[in-house]
Protein backbone atom coordinates (compact mmCIF):
# COMPACT_ATOMS: atom_id res chain seq x y z
CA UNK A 1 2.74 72.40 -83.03
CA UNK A 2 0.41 69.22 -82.47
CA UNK A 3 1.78 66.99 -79.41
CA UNK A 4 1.84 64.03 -82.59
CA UNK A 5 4.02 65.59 -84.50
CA UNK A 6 6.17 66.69 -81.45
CA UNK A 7 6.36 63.21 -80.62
CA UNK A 8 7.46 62.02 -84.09
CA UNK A 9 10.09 64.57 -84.19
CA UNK A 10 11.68 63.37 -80.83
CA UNK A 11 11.14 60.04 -81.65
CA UNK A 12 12.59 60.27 -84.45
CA UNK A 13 16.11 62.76 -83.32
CA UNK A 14 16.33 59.80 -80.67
CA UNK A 15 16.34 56.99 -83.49
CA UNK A 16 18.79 59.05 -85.36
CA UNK A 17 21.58 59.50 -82.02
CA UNK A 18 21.08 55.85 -81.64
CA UNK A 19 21.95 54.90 -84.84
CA UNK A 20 24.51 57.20 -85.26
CA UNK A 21 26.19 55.51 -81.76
CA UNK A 22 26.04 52.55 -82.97
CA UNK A 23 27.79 52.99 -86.45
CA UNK A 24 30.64 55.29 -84.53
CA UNK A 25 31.22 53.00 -81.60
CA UNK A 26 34.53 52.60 -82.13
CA UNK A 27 35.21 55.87 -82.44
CA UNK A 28 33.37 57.40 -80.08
CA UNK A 29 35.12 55.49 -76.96
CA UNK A 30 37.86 58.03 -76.08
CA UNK A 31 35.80 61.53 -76.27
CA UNK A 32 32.70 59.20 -74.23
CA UNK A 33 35.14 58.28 -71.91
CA UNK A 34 36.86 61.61 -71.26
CA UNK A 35 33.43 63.29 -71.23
CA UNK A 36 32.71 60.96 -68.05
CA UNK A 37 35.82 61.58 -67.03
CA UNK A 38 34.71 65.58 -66.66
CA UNK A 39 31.88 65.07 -65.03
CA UNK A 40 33.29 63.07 -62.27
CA UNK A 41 35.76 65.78 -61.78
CA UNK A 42 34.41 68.78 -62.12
CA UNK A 43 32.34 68.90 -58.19
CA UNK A 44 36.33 68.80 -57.64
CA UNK A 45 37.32 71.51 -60.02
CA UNK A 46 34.01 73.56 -58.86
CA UNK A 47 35.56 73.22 -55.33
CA UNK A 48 39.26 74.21 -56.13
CA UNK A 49 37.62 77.08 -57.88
CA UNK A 50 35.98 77.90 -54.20
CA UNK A 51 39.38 77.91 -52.49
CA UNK A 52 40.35 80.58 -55.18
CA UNK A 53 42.32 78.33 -57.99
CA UNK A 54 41.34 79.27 -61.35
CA UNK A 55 39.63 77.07 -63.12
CA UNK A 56 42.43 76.62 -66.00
CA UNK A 57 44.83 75.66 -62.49
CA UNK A 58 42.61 73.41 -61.10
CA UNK A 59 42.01 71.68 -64.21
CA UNK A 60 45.64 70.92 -64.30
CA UNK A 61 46.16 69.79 -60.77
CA UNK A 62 43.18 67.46 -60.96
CA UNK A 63 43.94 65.64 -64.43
CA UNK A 64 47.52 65.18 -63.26
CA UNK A 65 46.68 63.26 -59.84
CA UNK A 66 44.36 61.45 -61.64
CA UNK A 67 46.73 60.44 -64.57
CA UNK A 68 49.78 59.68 -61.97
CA UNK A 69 47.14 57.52 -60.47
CA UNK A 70 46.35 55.87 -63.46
CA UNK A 71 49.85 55.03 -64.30
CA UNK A 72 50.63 53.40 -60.55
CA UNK A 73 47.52 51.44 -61.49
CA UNK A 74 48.65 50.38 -65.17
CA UNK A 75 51.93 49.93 -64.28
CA UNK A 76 51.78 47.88 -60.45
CA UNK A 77 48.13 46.21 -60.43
CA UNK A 78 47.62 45.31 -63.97
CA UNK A 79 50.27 43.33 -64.98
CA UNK A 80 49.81 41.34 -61.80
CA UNK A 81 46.50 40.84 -62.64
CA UNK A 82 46.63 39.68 -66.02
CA UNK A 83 49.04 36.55 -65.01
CA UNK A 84 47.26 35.72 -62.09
CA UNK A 85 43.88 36.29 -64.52
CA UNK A 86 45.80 33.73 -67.11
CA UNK A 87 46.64 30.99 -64.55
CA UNK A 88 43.29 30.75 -63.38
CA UNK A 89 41.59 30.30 -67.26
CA UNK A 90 44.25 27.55 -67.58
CA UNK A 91 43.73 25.77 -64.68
CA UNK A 92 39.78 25.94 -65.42
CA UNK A 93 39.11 22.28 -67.48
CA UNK A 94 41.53 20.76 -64.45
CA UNK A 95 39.05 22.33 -61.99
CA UNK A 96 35.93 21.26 -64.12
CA UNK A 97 37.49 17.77 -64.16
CA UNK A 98 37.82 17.64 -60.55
CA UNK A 99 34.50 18.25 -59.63
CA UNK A 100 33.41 16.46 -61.64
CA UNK A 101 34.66 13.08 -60.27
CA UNK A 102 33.77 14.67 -56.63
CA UNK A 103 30.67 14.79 -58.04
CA UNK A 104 30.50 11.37 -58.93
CA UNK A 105 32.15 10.03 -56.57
CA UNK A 106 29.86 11.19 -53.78
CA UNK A 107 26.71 12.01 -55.38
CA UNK A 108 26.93 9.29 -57.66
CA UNK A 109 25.54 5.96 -55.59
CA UNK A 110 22.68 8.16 -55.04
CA UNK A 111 22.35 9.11 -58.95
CA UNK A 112 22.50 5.96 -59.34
CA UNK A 113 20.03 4.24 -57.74
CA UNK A 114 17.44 7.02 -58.52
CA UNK A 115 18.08 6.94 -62.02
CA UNK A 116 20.52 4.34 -63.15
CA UNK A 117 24.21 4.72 -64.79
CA UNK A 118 23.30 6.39 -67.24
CA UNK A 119 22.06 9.10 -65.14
CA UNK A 120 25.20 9.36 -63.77
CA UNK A 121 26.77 10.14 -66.66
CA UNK A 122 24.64 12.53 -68.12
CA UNK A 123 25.01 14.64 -64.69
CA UNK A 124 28.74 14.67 -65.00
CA UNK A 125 28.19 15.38 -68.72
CA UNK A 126 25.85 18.75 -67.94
CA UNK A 127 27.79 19.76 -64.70
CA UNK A 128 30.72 19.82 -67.42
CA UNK A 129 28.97 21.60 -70.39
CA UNK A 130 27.27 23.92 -67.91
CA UNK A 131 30.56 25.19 -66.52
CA UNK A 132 32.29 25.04 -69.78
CA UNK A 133 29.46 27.05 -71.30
CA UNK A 134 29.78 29.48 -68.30
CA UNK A 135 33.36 30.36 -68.93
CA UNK A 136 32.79 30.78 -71.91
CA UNK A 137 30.40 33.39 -71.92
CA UNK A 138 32.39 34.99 -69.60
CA UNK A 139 35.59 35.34 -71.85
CA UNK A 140 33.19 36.06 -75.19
CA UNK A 141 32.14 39.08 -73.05
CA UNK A 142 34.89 39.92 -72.20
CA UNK A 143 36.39 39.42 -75.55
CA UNK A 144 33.81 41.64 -77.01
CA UNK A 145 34.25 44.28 -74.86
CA UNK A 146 37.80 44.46 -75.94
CA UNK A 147 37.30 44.23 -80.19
CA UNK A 148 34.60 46.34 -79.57
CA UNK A 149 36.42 49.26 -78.11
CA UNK A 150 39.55 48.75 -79.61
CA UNK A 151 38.88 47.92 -83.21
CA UNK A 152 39.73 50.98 -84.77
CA UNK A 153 40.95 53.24 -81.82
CA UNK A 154 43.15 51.08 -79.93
CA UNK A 155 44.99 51.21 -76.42
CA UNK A 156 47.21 53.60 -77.41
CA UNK A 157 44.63 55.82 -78.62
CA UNK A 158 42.17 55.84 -75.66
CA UNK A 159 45.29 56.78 -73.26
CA UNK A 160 46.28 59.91 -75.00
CA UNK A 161 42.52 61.33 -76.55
CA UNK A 162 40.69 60.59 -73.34
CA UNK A 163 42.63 62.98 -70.98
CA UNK A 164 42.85 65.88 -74.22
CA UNK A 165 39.09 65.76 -74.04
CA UNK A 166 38.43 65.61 -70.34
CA UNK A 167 40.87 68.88 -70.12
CA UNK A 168 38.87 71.50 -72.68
CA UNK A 169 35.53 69.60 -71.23
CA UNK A 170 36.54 70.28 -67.53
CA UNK A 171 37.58 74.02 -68.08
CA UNK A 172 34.85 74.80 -70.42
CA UNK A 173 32.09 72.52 -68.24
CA UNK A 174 30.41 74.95 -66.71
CA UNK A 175 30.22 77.31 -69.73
CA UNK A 176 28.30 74.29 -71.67
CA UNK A 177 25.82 73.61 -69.22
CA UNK A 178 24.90 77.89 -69.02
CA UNK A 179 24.86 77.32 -73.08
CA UNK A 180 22.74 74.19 -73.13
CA UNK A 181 20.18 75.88 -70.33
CA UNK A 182 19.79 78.60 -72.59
CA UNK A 183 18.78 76.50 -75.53
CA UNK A 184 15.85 75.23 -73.92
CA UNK A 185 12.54 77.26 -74.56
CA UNK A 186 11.51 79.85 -71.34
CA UNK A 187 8.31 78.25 -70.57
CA UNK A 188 9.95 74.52 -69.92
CA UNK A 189 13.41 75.37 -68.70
CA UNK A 190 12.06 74.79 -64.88
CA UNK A 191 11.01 71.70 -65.98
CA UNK A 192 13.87 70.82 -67.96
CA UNK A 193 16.03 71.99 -64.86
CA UNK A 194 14.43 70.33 -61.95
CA UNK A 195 14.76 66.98 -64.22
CA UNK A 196 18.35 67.34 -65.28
CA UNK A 197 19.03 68.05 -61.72
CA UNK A 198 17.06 64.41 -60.46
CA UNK A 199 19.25 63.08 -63.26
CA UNK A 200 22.22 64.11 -61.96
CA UNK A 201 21.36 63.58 -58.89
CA UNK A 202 20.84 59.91 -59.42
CA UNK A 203 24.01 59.56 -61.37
CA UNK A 204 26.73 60.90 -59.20
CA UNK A 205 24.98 59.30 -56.08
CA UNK A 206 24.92 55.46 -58.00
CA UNK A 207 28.30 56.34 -59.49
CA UNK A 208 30.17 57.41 -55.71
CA UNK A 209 28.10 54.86 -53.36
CA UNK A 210 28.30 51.98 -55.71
CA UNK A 211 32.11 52.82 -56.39
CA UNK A 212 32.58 52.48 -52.10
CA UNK A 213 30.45 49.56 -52.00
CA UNK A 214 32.92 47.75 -54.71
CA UNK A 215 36.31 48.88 -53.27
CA UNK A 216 34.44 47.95 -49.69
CA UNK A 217 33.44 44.47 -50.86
CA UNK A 218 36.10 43.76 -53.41
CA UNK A 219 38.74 43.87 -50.29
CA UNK A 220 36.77 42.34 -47.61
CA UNK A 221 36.31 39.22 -50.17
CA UNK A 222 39.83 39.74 -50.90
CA UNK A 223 42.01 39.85 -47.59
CA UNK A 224 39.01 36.89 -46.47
CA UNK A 225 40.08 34.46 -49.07
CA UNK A 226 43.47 34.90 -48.89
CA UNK A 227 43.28 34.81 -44.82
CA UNK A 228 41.52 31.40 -46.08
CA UNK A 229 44.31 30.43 -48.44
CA UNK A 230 42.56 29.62 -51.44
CA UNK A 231 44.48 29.72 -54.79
CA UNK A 232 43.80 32.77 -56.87
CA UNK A 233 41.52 34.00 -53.59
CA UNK A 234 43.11 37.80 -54.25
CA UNK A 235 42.33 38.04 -57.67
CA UNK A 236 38.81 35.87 -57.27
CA UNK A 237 37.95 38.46 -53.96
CA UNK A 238 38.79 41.52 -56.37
CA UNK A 239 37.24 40.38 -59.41
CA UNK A 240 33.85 40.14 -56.98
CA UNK A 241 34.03 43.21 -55.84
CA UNK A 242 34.37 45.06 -59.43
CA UNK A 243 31.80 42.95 -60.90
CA UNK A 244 29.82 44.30 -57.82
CA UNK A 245 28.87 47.51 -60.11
CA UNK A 246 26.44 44.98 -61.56
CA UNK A 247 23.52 44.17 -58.92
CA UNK A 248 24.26 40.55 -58.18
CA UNK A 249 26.43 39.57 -61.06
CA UNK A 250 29.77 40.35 -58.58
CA UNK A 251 29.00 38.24 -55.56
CA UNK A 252 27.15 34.71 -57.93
CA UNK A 253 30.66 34.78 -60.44
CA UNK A 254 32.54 35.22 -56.89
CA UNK A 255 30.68 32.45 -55.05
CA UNK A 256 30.34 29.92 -57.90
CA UNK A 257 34.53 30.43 -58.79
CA UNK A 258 36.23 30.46 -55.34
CA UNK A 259 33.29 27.24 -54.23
CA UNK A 260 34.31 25.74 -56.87
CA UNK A 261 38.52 26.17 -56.52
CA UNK A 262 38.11 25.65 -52.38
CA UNK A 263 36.30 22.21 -53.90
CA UNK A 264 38.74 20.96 -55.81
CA UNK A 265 41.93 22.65 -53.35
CA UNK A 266 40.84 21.48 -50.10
CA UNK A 267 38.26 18.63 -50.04
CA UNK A 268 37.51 16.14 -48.36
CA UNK A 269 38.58 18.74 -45.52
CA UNK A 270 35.22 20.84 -44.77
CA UNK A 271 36.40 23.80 -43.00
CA UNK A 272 38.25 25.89 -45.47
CA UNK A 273 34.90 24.60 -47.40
CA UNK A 274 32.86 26.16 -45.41
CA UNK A 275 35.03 29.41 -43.66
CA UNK A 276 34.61 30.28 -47.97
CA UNK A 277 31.29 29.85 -48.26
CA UNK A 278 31.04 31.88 -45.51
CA UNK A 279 32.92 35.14 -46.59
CA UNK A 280 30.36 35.64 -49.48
CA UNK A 281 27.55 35.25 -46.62
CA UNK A 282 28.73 37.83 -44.75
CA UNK A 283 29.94 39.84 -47.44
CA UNK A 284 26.29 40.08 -48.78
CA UNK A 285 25.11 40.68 -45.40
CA UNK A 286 27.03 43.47 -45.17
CA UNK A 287 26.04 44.42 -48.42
CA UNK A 288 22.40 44.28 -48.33
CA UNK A 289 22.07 45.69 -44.63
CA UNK A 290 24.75 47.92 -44.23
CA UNK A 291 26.57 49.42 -47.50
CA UNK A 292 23.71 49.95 -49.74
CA UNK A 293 21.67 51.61 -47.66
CA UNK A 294 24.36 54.02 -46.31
CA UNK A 295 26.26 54.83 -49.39
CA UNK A 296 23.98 54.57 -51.93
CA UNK A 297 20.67 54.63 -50.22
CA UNK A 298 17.32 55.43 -52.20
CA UNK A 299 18.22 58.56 -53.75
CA UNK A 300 19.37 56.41 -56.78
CA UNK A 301 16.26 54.74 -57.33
CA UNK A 302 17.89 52.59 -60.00
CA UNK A 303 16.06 49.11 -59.70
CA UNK A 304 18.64 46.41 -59.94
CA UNK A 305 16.93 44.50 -62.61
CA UNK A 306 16.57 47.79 -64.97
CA UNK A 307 20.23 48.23 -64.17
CA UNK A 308 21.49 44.63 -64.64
CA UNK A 309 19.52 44.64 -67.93
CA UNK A 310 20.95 48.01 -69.11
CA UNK A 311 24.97 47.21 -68.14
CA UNK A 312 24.25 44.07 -70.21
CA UNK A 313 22.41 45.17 -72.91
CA UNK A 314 24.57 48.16 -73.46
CA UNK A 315 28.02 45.86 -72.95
CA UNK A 316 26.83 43.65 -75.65
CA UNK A 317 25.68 46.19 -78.55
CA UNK A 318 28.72 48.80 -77.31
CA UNK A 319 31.19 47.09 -75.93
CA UNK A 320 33.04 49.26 -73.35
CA UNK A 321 31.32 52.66 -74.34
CA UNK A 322 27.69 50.42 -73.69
CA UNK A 323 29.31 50.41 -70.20
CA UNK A 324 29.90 54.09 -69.93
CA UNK A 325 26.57 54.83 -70.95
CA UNK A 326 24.47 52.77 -69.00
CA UNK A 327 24.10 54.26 -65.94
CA UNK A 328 23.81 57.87 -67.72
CA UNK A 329 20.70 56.89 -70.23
CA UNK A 330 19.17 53.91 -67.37
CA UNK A 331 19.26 57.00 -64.91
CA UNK A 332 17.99 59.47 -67.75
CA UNK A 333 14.92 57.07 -68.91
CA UNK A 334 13.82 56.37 -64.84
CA UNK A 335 13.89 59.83 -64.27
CA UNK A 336 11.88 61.01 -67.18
CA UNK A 337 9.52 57.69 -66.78
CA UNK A 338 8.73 58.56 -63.01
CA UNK A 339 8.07 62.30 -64.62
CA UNK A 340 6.01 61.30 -67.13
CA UNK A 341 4.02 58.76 -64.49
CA UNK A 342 3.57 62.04 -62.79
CA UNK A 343 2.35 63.95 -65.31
CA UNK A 344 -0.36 61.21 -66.35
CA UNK A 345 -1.50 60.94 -61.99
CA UNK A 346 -1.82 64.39 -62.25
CA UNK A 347 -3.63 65.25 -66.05
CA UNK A 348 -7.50 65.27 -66.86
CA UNK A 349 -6.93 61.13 -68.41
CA UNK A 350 -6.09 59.53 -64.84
CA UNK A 351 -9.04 61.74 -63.22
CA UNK A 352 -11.92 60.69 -66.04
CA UNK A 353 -15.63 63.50 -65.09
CA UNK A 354 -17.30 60.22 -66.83
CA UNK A 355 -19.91 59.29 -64.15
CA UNK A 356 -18.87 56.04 -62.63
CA UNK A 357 -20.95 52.79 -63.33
CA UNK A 358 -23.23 51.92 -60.10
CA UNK A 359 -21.07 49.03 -58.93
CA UNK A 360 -18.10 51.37 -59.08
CA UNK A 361 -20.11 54.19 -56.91
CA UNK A 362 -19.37 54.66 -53.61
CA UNK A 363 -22.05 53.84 -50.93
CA UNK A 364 -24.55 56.71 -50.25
CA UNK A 365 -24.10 58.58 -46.90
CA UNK A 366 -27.35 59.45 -44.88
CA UNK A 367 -27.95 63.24 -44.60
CA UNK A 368 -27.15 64.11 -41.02
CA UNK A 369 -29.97 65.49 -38.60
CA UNK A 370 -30.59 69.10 -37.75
């Protein structure tokens, strides 16, 4: 078969399973989700199976620490979360209010005799609009996440589907994958396997370091705001640390809320000011220098941009199955774009036989003497 017409047929099987995503988004959530939920757990159920379990038991044992889990979670943290989660969005305009007039109250002389009164007015005016228009992206994205992957499905849904499809998955995971290598033709299945193995590779190591750098972060920033006593500082230090899974996002939405509440709580008194400011310095010290490169190191090779723009993009079109498939297809297109990079270094179109031009030839060397 030509390469061109290979080409148009995957182009054209991908265009279809994107389109079909899209138009069954709302369905697809729970079997997505308990799909992911599989693969996390099967180096588990693989490892049970080691110790002599069968895989039916282990399958079992695993889903039901993981759904007792889930419940302690739904049942203790959530609620908690949600009210402290409510107080803060209705304290917001009060906060944006305050800073304002801190704003112009102690920036203002300055404003003012740089650019007049109106000047002054027109900063408090886009300080205002820029935070307003900040929280409200925030809770549109939010919001969307949540009509998105509950329009048709709903709550109830996604609790009881999800773990029904993680259990036949898990028991019958390692039965797929032997069926799926056996679909691919003879003459590529090395090549298929050494890529599906850099793929998974890539995706358990982001998924496991990233997950310890969150819970790591998320309760440093945490137990150091409260220790600081700023209002909402638990659920502000948590919300950091989740948001973490998306390079950078986490520690600015941190930074920017508790500066802003430790503003408006504690000033004019500088120190709890500044002892804030300073828990997200050290926090992305610790980040940067210690916790990325030892827990997620450069295995991944996930660049942060690629990944910010994928957890985004995904989020937005998706909603909360977007999310879920991020990291798989971001890891999936790096690792067959460093292939394919590969492929071109090595082919007969990187290394041209066309004689070079004589400004491109390289400088004659004298024969050497007998």
């Amino acid at each position: 078969m030509p390469i061109q017409r290979r080409v148009v047929i995957a182009l054209s099987a991908f265009a279809i399973l994107a389109l079909l995503l899209y138009l069954l988004r709302d369905v697809l959530l729970p079997f997505v989700a308990g799909a992911a939920l599989a693969y996390v757990l099967d180096p588990i159920a693989d490892r049970l199976e080691r110790l002599g379990i069968g895989r039916l038991a282990a399958t079992f044992v695993i889903l039901a620490v993981f759904l007792l889990l889930l419940v302690v979670v739904l049942v203790v943290a959530v609620p908690l979360a949600a009210n402290q989660l409510a107080a803060l969005v209705a304290t917001m305009p009060a906060t944006i209010a305050k800073l304002q007039s801190i704003i112009a109250e102690h920036a203002g002389p300055l404003i003012e005799r740089a650019g007049g009164s109106q000047a002054v007015q027109e900063l408090q005016s886009s300080v205002g609009n820029l935070m307003g228009q900040g929280v409200a992206w925030v809770l549109a994205f939010l919001r969307s996440l949540w009509t998105g992957s509950q329009a048709i499905v709903g709550l109830v849904s996604l609790l009881v589907v999800t773990p029904v499809v993680a259990f036949y998955l898990l028991v019958d995971w390692d039965r797929m994958i032997a069926t799926l290598d056996r679909w691919v033709p003879p003459r590529h299945r090395l090549t298929v396997r050494q890529l599906a193995r850099e793929i998974d590779g890539a995706i358990t190591s982001f998924i496991r370091g990233q997950s310890l750098v969150c819970l790591i972060l998320g309760t440093f920033y945490a137990a150091g705001l409260w220790a600081v006593g700023l209002n909402f500082g638990v659920l502000i230090g948590l919300l950091a640390g989740f948001l973490t899974f998306i390079p950078y996002v986490g520690s600015l939405t941190g930074f920017l809320l508790s500066t802003g509440v430790a503003l408006v709580q504690f000033w004019p008194n500088g120190l709890p000011i500044t002892l804030t400011v300073a828990v997200f310095l050290i926090g992305q010290f610790l980040e940067g220098n210690v916790l990325q490169p030892k827990l997620v190191g450069d295995a991944v090779r996930l660049h942060p941009v690629w990944l910010m723009f994928a957890l985004l993009a995904f989020g937005s079109l998706f909603g909360f199955l977007g999310l879920l498939l991020a990291v798989p297809i971001a890891a999936a297109i790096g690792v067959i774009a460093r292939f394919g990079v590969r492929r071109y270094l090595a082919s007969r179109l990187y290394h041209d036989e066309a004689p070079l031009l004589p400004e491109e030839a390289p400088p004659a060397v004298p024969a050497r003497l007998p």
